[in-house]
PDB file of N, CA and C in Angstrom:
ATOM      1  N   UNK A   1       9.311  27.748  82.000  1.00  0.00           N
ATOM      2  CA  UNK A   1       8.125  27.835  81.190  1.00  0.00           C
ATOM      3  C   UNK A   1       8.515  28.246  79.772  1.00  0.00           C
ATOM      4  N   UNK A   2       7.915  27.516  79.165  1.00  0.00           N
ATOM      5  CA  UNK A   2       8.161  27.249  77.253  1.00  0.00           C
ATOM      6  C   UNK A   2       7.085  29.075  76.959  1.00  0.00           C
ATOM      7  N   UNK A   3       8.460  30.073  75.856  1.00  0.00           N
ATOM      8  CA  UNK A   3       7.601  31.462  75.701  1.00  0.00           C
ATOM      9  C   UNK A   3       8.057  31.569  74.534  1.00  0.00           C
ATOM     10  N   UNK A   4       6.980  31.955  73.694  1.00  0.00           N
ATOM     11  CA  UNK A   4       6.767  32.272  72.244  1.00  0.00           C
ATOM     12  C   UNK A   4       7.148  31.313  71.069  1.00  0.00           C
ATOM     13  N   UNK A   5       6.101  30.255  71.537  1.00  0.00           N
ATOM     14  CA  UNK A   5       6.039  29.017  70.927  1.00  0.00           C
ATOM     15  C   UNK A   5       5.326  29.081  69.730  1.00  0.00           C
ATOM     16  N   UNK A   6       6.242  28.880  68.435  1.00  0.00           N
ATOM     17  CA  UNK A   6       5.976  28.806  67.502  1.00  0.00           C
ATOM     18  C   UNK A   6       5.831  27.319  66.901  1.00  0.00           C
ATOM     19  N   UNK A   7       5.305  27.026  65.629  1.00  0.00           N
ATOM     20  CA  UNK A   7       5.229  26.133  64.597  1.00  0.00           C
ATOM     21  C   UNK A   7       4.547  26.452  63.476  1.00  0.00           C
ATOM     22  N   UNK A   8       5.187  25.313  62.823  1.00  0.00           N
ATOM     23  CA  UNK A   8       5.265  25.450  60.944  1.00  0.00           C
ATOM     24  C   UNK A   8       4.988  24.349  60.754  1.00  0.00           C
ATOM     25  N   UNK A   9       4.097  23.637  59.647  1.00  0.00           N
ATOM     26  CA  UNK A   9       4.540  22.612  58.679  1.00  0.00           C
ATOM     27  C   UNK A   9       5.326  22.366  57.937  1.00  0.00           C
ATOM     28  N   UNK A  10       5.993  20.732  58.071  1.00  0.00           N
ATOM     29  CA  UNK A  10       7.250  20.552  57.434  1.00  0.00           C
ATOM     30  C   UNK A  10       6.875  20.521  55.997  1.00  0.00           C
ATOM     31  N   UNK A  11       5.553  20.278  55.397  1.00  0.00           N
ATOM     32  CA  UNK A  11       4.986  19.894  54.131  1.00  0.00           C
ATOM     33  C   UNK A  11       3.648  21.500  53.885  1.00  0.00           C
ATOM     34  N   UNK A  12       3.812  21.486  52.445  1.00  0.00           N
ATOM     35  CA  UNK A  12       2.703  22.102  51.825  1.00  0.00           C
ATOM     36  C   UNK A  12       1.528  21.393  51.862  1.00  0.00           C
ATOM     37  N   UNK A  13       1.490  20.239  51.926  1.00  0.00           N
ATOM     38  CA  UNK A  13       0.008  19.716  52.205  1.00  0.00           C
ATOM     39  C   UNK A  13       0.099  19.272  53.863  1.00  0.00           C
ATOM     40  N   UNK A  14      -0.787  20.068  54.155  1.00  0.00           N
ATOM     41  CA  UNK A  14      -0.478  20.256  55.331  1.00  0.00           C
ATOM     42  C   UNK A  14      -1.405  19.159  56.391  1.00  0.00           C
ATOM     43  N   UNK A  15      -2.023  18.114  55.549  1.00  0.00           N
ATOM     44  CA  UNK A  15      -2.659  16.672  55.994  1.00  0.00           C
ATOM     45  C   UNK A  15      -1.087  15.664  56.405  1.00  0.00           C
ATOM     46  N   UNK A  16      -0.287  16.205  55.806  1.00  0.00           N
ATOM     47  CA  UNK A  16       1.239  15.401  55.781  1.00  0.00           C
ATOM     48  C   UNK A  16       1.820  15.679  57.540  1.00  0.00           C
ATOM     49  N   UNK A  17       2.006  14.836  58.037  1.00  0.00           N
ATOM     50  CA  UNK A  17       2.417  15.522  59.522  1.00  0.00           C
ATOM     51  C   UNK A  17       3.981  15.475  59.742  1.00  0.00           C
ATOM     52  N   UNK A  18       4.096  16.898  60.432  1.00  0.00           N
ATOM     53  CA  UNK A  18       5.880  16.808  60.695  1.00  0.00           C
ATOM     54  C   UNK A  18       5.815  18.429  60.649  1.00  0.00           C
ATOM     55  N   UNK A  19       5.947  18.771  61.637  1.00  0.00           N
ATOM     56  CA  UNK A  19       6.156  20.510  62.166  1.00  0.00           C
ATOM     57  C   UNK A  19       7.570  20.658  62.778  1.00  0.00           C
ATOM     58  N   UNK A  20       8.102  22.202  62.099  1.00  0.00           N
ATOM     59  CA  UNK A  20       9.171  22.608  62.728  1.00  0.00           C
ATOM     60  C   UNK A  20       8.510  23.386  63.991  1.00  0.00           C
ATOM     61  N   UNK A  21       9.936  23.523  65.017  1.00  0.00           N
ATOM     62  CA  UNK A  21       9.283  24.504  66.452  1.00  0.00           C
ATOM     63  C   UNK A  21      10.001  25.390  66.709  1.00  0.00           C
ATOM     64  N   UNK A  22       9.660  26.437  67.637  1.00  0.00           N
ATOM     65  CA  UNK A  22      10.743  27.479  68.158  1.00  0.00           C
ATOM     66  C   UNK A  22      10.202  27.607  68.976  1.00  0.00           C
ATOM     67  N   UNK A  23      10.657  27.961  70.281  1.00  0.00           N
ATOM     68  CA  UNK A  23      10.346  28.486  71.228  1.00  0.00           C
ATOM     69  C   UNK A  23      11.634  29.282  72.373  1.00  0.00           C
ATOM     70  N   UNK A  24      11.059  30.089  73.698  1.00  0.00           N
ATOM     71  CA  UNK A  24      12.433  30.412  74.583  1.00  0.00           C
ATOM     72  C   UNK A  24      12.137  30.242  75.587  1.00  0.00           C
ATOM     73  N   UNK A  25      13.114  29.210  76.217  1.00  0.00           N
ATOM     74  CA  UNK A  25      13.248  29.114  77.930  1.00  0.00           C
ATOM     75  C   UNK A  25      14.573  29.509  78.266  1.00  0.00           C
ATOM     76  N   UNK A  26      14.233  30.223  79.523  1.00  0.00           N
ATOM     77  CA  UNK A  26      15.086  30.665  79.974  1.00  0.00           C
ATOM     78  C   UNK A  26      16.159  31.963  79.241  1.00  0.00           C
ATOM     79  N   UNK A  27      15.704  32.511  78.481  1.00  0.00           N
ATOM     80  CA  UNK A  27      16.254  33.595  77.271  1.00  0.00           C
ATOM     81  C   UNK A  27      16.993  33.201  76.438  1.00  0.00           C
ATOM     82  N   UNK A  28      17.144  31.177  76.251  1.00  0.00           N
ATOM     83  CA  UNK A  28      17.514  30.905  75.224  1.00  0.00           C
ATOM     84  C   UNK A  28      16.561  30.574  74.198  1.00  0.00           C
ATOM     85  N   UNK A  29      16.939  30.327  72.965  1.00  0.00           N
ATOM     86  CA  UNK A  29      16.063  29.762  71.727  1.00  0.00           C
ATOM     87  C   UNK A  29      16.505  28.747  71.304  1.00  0.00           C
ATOM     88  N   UNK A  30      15.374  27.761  71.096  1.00  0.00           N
ATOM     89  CA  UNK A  30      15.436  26.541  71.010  1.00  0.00           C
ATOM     90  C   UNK A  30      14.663  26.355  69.402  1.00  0.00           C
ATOM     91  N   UNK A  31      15.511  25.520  68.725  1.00  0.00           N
ATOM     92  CA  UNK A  31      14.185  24.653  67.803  1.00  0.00           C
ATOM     93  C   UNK A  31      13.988  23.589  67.442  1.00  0.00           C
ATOM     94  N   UNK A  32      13.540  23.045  66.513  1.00  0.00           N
ATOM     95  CA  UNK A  32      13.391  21.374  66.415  1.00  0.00           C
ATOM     96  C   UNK A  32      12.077  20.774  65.153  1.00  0.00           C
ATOM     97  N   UNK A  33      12.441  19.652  65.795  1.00  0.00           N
ATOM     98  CA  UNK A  33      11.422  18.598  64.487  1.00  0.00           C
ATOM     99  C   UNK A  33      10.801  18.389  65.742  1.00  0.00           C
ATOM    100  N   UNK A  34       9.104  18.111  65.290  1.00  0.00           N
ATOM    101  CA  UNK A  34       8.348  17.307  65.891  1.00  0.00           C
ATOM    102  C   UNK A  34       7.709  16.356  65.169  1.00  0.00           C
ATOM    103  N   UNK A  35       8.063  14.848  65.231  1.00  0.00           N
ATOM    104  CA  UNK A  35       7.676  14.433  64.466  1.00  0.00           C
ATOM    105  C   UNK A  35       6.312  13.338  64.668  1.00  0.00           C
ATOM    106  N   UNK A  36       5.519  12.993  63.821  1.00  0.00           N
ATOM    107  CA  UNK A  36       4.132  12.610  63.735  1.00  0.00           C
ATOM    108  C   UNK A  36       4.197  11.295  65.001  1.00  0.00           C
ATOM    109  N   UNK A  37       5.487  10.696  65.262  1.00  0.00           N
ATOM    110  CA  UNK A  37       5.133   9.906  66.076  1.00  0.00           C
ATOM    111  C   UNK A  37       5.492  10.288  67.603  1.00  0.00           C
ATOM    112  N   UNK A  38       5.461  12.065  67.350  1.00  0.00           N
ATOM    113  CA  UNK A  38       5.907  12.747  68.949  1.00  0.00           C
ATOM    114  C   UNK A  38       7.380  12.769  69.282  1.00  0.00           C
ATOM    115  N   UNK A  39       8.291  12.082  68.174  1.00  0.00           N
ATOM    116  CA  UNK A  39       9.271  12.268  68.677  1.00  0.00           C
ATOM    117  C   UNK A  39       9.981  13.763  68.467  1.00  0.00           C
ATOM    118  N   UNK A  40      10.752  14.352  69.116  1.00  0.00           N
ATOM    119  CA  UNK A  40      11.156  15.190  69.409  1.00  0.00           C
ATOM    120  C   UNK A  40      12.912  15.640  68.749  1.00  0.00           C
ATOM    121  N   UNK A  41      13.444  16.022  67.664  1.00  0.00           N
ATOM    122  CA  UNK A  41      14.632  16.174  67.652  1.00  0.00           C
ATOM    123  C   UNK A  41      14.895  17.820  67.233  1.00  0.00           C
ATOM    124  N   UNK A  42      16.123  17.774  68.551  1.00  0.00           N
ATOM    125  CA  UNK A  42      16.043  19.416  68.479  1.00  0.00           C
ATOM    126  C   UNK A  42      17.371  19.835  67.265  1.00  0.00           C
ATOM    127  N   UNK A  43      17.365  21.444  66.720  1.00  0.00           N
ATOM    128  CA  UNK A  43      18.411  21.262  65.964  1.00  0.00           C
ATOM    129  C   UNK A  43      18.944  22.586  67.102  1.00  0.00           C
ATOM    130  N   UNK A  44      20.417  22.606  66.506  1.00  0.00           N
ATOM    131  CA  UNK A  44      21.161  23.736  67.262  1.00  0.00           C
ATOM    132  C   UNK A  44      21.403  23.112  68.525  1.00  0.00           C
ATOM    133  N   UNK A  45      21.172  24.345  69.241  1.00  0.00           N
ATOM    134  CA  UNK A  45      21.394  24.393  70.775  1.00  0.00           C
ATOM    135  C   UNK A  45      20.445  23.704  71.684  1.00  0.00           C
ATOM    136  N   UNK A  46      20.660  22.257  72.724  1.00  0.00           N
ATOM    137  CA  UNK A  46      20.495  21.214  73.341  1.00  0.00           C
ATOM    138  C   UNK A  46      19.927  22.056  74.689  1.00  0.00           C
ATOM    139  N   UNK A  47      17.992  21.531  75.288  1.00  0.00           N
ATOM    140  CA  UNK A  47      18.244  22.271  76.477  1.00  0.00           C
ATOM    141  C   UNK A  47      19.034  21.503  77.545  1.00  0.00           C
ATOM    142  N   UNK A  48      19.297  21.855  78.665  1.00  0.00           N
ATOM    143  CA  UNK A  48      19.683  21.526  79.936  1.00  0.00           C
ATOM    144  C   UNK A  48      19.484  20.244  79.859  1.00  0.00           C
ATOM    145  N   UNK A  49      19.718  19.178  80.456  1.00  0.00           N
ATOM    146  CA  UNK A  49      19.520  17.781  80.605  1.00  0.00           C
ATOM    147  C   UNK A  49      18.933  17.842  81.725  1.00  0.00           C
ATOM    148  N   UNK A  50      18.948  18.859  82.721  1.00  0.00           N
ATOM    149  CA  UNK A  50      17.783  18.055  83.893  1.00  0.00           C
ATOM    150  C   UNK A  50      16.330  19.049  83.623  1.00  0.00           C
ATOM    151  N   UNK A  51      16.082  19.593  82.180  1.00  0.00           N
ATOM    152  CA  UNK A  51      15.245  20.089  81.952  1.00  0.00           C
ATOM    153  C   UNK A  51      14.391  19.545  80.384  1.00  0.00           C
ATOM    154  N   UNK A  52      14.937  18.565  79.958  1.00  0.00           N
ATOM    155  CA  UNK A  52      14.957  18.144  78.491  1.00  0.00           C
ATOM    156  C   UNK A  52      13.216  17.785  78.978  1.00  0.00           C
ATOM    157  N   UNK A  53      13.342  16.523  79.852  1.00  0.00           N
ATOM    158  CA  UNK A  53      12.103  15.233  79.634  1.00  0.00           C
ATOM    159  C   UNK A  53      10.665  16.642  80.140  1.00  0.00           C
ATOM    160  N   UNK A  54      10.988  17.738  81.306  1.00  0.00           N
ATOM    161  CA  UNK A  54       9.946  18.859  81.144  1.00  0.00           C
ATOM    162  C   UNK A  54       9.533  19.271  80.147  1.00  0.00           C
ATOM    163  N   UNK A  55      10.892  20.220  79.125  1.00  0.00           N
ATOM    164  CA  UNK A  55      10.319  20.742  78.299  1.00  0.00           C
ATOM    165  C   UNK A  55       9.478  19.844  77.020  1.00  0.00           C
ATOM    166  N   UNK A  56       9.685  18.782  77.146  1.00  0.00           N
ATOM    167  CA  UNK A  56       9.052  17.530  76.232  1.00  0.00           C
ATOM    168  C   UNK A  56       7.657  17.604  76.414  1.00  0.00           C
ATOM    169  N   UNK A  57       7.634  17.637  78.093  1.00  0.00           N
ATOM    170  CA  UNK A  57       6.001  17.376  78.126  1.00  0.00           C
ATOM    171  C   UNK A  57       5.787  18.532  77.617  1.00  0.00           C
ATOM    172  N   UNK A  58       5.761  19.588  78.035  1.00  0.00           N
ATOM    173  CA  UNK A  58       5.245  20.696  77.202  1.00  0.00           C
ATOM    174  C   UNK A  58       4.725  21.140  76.049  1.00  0.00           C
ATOM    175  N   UNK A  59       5.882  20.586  75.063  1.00  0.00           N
ATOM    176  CA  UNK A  59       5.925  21.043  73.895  1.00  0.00           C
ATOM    177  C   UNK A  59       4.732  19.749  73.375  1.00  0.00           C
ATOM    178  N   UNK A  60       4.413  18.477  73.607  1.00  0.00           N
ATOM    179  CA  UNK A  60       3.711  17.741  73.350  1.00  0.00           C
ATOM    180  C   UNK A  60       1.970  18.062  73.294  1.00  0.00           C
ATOM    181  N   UNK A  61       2.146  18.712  75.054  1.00  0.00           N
ATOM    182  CA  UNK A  61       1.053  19.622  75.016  1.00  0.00           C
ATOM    183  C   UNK A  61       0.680  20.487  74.468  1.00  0.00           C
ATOM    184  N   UNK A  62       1.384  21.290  73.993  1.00  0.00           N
ATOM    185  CA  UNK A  62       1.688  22.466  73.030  1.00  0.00           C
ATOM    186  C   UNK A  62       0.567  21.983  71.797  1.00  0.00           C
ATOM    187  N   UNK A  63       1.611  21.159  71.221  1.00  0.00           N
ATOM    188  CA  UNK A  63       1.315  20.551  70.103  1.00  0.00           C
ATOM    189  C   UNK A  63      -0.092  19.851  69.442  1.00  0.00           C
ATOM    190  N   UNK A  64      -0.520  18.933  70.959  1.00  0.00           N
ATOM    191  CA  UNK A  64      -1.675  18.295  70.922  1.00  0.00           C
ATOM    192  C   UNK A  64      -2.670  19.378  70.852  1.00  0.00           C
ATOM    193  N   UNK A  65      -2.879  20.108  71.428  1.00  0.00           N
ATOM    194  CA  UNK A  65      -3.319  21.787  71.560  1.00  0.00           C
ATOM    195  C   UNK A  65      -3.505  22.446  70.113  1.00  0.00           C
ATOM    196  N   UNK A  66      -2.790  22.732  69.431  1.00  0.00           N
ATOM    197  CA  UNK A  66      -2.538  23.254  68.644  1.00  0.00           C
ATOM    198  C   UNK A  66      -2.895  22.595  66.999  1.00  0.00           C
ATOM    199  N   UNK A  67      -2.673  21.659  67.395  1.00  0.00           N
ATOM    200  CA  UNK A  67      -2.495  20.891  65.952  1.00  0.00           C
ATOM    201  C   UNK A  67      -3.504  19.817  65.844  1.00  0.00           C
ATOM    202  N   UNK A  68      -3.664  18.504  66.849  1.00  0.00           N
ATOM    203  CA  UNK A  68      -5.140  18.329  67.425  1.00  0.00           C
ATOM    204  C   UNK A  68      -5.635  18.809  67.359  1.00  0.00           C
ATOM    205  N   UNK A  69      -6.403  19.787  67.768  1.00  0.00           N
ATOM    206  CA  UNK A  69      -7.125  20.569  68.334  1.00  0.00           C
ATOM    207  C   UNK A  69      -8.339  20.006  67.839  1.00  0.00           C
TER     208      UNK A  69
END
């Protein structure tokens, strides 16, 4: 489970879409681009590969949640 999920806008006008993320699974920290067409690129440290396409949905949800809203 995705804990202390953050985001930012990549732009000052914040109609412009493209958010940075942070979040921690598993007591690591993760961050990344989310970008307007959902794609996902993380920077740094890569999660797990049999945990990547999970934490995706998540963070999508997250997002739609959040930023949708």
């Amino acid at each position: 489970m995705i804990q202390h999920f953050q985001y930012k806008s990549m732009f000052e006008n914040k109609q412009l879409p493209g958010w940075t993320f942070s979040f921690y699974f598993r007591g690591t920290k993760y961050t990344g681009t989310y970008h307007k067409d959902g794609r996902i690129e993380w920077n740094g440290t890569f999660p797990p590969a049999e945990k990547e396409e999970d934490l995706k949905k998540q963070l999508h949800e997250l997002m739609l949640f959040h930023v949708y809203e």
